[in-house]
N, C-alpha and C. Protein backbone atom coordinates (compact mmCIF):
# COMPACT_ATOMS: atom_id res chain seq x y z
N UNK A 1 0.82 -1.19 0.00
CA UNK A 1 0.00 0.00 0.00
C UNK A 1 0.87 1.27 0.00
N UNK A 2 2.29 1.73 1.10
CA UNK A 2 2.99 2.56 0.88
C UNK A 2 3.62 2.56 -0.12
N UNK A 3 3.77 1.38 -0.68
CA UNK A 3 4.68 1.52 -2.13
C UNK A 3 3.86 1.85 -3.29
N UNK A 4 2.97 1.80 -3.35
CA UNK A 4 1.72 2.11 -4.54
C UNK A 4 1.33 3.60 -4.39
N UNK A 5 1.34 4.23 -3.30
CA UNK A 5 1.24 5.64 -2.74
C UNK A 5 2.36 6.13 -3.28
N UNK A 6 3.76 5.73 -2.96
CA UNK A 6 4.61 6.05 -3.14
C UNK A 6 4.51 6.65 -4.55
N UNK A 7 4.37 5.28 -5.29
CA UNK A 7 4.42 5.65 -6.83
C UNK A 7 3.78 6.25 -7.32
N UNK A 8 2.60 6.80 -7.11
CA UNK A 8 1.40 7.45 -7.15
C UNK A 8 2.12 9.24 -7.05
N UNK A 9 2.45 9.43 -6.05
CA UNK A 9 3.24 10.89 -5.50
C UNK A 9 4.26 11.41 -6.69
N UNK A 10 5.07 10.25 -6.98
CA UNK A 10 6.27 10.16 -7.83
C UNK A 10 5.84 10.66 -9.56
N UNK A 11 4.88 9.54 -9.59
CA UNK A 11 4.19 9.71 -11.01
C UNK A 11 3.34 11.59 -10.87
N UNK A 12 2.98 11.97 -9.79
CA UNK A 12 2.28 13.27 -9.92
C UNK A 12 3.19 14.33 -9.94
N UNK A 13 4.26 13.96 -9.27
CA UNK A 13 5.57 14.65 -8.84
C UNK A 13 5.79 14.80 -10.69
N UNK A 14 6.38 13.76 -11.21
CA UNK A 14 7.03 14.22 -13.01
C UNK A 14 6.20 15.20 -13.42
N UNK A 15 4.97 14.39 -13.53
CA UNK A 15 3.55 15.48 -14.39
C UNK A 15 3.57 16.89 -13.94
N UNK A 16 3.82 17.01 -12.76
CA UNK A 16 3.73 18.59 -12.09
C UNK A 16 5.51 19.37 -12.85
N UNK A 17 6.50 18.83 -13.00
CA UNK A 17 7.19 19.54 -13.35
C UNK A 17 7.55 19.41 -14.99
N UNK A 18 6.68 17.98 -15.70
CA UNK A 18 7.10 18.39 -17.37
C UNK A 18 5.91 19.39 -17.27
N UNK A 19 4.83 19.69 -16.65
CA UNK A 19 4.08 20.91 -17.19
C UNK A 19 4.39 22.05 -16.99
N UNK A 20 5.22 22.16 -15.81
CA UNK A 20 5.41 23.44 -15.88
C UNK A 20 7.28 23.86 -16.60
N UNK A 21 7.69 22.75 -17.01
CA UNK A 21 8.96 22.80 -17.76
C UNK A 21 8.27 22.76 -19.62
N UNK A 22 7.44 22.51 -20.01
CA UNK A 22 6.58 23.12 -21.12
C UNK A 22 6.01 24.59 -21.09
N UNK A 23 5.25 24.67 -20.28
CA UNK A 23 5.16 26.44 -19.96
C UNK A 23 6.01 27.41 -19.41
N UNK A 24 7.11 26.95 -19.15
CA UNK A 24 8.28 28.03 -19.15
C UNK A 24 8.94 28.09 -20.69
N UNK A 25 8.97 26.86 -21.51
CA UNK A 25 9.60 26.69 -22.42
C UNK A 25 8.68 27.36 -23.44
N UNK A 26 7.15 27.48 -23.77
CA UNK A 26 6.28 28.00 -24.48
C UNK A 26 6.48 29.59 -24.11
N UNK A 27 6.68 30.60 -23.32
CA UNK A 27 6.91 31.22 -22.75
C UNK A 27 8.23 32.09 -23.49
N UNK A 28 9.33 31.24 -23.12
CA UNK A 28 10.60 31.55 -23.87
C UNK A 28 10.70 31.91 -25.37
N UNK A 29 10.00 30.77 -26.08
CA UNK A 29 9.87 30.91 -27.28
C UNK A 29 9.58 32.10 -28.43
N UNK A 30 9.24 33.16 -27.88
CA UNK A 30 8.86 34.00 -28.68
C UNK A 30 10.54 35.02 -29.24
N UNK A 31 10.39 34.82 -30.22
CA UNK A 31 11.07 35.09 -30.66
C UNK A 31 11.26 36.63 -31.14
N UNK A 32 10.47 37.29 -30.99
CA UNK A 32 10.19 38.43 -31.28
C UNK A 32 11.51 39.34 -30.80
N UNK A 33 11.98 40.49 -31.55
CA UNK A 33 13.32 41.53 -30.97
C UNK A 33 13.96 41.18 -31.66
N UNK A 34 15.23 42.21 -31.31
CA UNK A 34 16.12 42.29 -31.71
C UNK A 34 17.60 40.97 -31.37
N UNK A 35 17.92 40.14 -32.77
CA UNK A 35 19.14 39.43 -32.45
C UNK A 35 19.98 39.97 -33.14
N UNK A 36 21.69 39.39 -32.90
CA UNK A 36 22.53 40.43 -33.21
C UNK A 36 23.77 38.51 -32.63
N UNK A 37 24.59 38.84 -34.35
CA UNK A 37 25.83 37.77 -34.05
C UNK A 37 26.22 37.64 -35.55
N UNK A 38 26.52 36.60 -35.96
CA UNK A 38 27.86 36.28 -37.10
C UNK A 38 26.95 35.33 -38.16
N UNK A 39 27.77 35.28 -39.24
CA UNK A 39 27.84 34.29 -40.15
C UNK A 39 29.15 33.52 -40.39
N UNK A 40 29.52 32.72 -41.10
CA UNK A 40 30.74 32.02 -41.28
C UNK A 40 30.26 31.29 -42.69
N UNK A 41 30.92 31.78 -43.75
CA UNK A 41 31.09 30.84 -44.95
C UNK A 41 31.78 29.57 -44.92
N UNK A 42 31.14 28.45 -45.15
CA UNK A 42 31.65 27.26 -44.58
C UNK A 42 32.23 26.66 -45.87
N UNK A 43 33.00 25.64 -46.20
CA UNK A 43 34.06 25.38 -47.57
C UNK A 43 32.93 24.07 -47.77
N UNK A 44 32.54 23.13 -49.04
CA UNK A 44 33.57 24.13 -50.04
C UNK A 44 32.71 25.55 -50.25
N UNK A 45 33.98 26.07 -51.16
CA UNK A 45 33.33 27.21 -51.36
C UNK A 45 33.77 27.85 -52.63
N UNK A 46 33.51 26.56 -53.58
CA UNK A 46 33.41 26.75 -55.26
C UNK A 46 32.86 27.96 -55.70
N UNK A 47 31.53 28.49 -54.82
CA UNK A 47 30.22 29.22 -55.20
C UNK A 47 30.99 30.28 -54.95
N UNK A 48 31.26 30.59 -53.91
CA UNK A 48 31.76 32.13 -53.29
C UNK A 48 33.19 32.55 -53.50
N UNK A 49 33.41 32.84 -54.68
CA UNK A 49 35.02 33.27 -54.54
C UNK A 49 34.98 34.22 -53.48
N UNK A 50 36.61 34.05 -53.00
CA UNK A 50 37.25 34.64 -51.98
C UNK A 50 36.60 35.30 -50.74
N UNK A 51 35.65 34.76 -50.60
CA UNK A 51 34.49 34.88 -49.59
C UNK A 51 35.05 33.22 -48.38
N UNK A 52 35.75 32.07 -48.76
CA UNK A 52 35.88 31.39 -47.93
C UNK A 52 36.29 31.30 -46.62
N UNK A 53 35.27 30.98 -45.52
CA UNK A 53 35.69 31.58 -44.40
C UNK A 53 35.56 32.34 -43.63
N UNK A 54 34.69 33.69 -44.50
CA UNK A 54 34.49 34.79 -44.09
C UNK A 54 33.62 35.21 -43.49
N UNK A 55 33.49 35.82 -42.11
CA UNK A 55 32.82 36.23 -40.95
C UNK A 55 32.29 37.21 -41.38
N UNK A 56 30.11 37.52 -41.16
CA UNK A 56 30.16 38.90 -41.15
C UNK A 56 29.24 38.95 -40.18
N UNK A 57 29.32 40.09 -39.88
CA UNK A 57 28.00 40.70 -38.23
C UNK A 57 26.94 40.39 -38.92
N UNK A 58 25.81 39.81 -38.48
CA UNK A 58 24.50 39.94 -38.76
C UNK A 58 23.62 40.31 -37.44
N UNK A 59 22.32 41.11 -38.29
CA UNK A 59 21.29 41.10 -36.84
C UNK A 59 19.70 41.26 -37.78
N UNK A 60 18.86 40.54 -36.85
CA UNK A 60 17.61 40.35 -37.17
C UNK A 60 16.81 40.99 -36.41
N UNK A 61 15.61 41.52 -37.19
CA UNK A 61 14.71 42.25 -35.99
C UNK A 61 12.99 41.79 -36.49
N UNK A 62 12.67 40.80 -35.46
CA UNK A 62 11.87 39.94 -36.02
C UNK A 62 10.61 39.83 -35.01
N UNK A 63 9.55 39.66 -35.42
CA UNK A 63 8.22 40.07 -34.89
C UNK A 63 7.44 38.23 -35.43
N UNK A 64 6.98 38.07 -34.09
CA UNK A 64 6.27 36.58 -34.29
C UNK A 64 4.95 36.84 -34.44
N UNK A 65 3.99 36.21 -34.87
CA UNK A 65 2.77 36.05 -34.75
C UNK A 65 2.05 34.81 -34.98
N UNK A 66 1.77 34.25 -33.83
CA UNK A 66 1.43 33.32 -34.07
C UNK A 66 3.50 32.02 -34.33
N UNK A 67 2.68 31.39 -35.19
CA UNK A 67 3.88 30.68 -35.40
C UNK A 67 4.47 31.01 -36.55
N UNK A 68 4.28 32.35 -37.17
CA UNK A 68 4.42 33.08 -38.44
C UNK A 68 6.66 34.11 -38.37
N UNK A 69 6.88 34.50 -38.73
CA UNK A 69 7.86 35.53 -38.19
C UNK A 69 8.05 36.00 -39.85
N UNK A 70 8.03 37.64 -39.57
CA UNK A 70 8.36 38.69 -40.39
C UNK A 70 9.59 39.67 -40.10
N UNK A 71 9.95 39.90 -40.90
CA UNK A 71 11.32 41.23 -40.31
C UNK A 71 12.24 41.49 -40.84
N UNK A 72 13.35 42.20 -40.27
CA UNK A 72 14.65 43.20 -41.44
C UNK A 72 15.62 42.45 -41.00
N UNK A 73 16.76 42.97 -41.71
CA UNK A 73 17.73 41.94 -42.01
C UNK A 73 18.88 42.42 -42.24
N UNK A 74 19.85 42.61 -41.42
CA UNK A 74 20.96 43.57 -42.09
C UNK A 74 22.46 42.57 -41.70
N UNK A 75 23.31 43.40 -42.65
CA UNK A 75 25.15 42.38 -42.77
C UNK A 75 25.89 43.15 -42.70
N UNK A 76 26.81 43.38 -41.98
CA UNK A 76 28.10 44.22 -41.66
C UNK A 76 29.50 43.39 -42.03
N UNK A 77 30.47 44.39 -41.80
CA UNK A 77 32.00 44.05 -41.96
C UNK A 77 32.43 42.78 -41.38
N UNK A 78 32.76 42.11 -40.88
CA UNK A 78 33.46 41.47 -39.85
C UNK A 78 34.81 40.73 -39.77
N UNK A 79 35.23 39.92 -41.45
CA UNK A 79 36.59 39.89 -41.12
C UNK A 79 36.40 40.25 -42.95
N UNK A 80 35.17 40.04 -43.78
CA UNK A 80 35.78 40.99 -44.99
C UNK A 80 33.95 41.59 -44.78
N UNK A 81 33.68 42.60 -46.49
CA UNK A 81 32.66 42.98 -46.97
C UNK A 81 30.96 41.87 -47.15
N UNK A 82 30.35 41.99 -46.37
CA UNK A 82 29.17 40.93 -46.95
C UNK A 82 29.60 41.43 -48.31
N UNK A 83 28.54 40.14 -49.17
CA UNK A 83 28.68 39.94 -50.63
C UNK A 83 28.39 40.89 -51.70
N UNK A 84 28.91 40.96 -52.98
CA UNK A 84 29.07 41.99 -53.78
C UNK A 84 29.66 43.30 -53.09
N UNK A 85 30.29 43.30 -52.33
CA UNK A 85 31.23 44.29 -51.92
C UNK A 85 30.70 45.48 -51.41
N UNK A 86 29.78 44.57 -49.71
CA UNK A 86 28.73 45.30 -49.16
C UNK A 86 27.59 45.70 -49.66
N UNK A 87 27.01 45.87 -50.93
CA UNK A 87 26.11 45.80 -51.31
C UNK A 87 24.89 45.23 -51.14
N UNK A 88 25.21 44.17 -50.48
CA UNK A 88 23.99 42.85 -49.84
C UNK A 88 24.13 43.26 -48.14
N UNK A 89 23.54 44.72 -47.60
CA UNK A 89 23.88 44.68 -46.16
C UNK A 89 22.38 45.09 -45.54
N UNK A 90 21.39 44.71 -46.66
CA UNK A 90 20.34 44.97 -45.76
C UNK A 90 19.11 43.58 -46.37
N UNK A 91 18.24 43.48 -45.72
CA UNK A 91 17.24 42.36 -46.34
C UNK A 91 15.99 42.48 -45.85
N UNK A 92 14.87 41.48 -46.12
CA UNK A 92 13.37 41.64 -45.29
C UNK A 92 13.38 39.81 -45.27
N UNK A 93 12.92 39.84 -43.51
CA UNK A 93 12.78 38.34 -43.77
C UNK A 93 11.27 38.28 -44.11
N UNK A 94 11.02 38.18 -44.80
CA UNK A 94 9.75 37.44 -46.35
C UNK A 94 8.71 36.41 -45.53
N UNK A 95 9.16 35.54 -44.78
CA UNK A 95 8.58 34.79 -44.44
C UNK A 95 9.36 34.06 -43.12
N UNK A 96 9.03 33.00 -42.23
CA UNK A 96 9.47 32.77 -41.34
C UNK A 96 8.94 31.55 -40.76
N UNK A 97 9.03 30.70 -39.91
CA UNK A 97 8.05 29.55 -38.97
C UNK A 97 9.02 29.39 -37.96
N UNK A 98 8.42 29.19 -36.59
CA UNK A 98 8.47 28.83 -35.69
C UNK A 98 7.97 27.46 -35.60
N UNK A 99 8.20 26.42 -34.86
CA UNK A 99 7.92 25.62 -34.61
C UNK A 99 8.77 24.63 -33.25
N UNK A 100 8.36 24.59 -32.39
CA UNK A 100 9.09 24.32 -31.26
C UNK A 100 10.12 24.88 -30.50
N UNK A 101 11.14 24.17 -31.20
CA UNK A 101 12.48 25.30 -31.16
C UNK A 101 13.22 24.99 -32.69
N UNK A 102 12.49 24.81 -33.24
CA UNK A 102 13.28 24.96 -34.84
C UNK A 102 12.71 25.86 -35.15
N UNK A 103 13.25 26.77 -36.65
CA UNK A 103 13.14 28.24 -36.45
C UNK A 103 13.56 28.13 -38.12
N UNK A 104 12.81 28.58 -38.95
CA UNK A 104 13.17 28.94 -40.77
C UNK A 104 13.07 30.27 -40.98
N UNK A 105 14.10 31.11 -41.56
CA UNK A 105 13.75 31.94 -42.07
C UNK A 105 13.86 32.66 -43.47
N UNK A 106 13.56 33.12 -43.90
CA UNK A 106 13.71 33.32 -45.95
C UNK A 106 13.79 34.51 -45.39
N UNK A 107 15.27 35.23 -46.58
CA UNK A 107 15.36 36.39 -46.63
C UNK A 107 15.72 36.98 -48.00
N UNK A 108 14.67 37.97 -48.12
CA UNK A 108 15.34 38.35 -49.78
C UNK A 108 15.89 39.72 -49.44
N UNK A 109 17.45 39.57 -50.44
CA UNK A 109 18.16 41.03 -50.02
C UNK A 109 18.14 41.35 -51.60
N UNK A 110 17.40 42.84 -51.22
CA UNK A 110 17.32 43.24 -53.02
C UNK A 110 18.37 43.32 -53.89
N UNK A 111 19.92 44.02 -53.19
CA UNK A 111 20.61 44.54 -54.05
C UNK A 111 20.86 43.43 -55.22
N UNK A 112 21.05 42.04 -55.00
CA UNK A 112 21.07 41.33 -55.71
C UNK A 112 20.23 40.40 -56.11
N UNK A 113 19.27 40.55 -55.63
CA UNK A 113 17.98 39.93 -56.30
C UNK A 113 18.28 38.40 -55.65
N UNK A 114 18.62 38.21 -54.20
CA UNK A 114 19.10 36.50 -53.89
C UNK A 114 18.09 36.40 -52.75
N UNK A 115 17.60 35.22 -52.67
CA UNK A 115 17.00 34.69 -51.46
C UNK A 115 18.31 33.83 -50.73
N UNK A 116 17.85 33.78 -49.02
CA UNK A 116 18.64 33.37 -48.47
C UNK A 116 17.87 32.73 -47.48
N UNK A 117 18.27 31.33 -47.06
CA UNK A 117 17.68 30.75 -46.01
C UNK A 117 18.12 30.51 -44.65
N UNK A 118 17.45 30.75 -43.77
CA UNK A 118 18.08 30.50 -42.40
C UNK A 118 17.36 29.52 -41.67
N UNK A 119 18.11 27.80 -41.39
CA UNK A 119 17.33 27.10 -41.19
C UNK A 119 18.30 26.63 -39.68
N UNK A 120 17.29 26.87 -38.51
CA UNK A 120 18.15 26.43 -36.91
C UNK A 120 17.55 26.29 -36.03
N UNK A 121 18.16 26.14 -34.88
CA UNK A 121 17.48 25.86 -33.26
C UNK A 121 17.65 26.81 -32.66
N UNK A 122 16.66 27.05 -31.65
CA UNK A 122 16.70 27.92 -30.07
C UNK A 122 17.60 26.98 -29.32
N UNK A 123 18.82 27.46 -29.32
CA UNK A 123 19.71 26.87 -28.31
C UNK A 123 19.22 27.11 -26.79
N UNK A 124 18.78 28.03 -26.54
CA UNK A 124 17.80 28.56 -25.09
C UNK A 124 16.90 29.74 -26.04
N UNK A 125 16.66 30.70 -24.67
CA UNK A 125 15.58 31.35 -24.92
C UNK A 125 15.83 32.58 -25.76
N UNK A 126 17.82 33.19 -25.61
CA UNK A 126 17.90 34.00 -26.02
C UNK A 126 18.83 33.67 -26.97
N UNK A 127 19.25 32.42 -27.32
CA UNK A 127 20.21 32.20 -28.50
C UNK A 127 19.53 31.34 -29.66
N UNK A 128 19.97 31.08 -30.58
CA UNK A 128 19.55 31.08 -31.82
C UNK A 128 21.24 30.40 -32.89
N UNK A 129 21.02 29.34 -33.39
CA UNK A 129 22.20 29.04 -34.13
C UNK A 129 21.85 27.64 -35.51
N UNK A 130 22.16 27.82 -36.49
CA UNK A 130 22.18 26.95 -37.57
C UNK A 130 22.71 26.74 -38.81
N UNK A 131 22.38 26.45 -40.16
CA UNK A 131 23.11 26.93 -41.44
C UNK A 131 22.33 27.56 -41.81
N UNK A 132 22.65 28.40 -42.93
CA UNK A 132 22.05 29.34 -44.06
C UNK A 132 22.72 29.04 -45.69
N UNK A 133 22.06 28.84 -46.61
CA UNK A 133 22.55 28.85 -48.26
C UNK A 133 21.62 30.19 -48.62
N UNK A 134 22.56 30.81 -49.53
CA UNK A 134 21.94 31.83 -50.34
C UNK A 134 21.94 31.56 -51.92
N UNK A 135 20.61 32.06 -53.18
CA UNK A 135 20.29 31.04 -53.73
C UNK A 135 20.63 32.44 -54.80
N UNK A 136 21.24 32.82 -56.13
CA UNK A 136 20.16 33.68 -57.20
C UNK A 136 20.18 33.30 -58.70
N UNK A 137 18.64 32.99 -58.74
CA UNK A 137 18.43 32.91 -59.99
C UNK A 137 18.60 31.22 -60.19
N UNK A 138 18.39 30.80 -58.64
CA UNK A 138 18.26 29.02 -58.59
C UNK A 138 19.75 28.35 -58.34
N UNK A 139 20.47 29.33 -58.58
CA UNK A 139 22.16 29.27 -58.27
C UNK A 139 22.26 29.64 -56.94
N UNK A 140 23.25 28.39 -56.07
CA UNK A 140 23.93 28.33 -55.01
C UNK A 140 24.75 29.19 -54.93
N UNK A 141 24.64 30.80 -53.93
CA UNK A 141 25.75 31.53 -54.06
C UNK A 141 26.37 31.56 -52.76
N UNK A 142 26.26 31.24 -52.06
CA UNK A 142 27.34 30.78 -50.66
C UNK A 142 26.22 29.97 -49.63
N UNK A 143 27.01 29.73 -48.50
CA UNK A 143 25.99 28.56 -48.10
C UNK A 143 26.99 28.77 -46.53
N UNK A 144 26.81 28.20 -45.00
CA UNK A 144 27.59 28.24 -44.08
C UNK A 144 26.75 28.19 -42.77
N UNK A 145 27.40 28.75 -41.60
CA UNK A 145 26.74 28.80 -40.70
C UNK A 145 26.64 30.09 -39.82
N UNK A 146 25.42 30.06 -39.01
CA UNK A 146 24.88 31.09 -38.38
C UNK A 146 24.78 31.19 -37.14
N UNK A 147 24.89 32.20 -36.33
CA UNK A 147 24.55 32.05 -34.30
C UNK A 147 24.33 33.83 -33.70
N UNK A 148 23.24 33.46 -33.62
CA UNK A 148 22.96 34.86 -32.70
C UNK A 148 22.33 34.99 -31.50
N UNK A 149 22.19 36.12 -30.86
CA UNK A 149 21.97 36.21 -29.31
C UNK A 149 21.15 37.20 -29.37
N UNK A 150 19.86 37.13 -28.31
CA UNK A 150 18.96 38.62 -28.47
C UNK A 150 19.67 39.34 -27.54
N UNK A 151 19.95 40.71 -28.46
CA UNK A 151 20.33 41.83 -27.66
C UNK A 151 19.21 42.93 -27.21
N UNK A 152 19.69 43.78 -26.81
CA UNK A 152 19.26 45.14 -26.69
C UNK A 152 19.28 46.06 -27.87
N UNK A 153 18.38 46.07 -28.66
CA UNK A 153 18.35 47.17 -30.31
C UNK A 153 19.18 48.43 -30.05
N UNK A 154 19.99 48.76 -30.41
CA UNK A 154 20.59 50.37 -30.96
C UNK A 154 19.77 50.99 -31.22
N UNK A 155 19.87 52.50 -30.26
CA UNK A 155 18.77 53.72 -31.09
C UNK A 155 19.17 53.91 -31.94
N UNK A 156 17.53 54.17 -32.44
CA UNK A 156 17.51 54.56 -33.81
C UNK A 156 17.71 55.87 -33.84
């Protein structure tokens, strides 16, 4: 009888903390704000001349709805020029999904007419990390990996 109680407590005991370890985690999830971190062109890197390797700042400023995400998109210096020789330093993410903690995002940056994908995990609540390929005109134009952290936005 104490051992059946026992198990009884134990079994209510899990249930009481995966629910509330789901609603902290549903909670976290929103992805909404400002992130801010790197890219890395990953080899090969047939597609990207002299781009191999190359680090640039990125930051996203992204608004959820629902399991939807919309938002801007910008690329800085970091160890050379984002592509076409800075020219590609701003974007709109187009479209977006949430889903658990996997996270897609499509970005089209006009100057060159390229879509770019960002496909990753919520490492926690405020990090964010995965690969990205950028595509134009159905052509593979670099491809690598991604990791960012929500910051605090810069005034505007």
């Amino acid at each position: 009888m104490k051992r059946t109680l026992l198990m009884a407590a134990l079994v209510v005991a899990l249930i009481a903390i995966h629910a509330t370890a789901g609603s902290l985690y549903a909670q976290a999830a929103d992805v909404s704000g400002y992130w801010s971190g790197t890219t890395r062109v990953t080899p090969p890197c047939s597609f990207s001349t002299g781009r191999c390797n190359a680090i640039n700042n990125i930051t996203f400023r992204l608004k959820l709805s629902g399991n939807r995400i919309k938002g801007k998109y910008t690329c800085a210096y970091g160890t050379l020029n984002c592509r076409n020789g800075g020219a590609d330093n701003t974007g709109k993410v187009v479209s977006g999904r949430l889903s658990g903690n996997e996270i897609r995002l499509s970005v089209v940056v006009p100057a060159d007419v390229s879509n770019c994908y960002y496909n990753g995990t919520l490492t926690s609540p405020t990090s964010m990390r995965g690969g990205y390929s950028c595509y134009q005109g159905g052509e593979l134009l670099e491809e690598g990996m991604w990791d960012v952290k929500q910051a605090q936005a810069p005034a505007q």
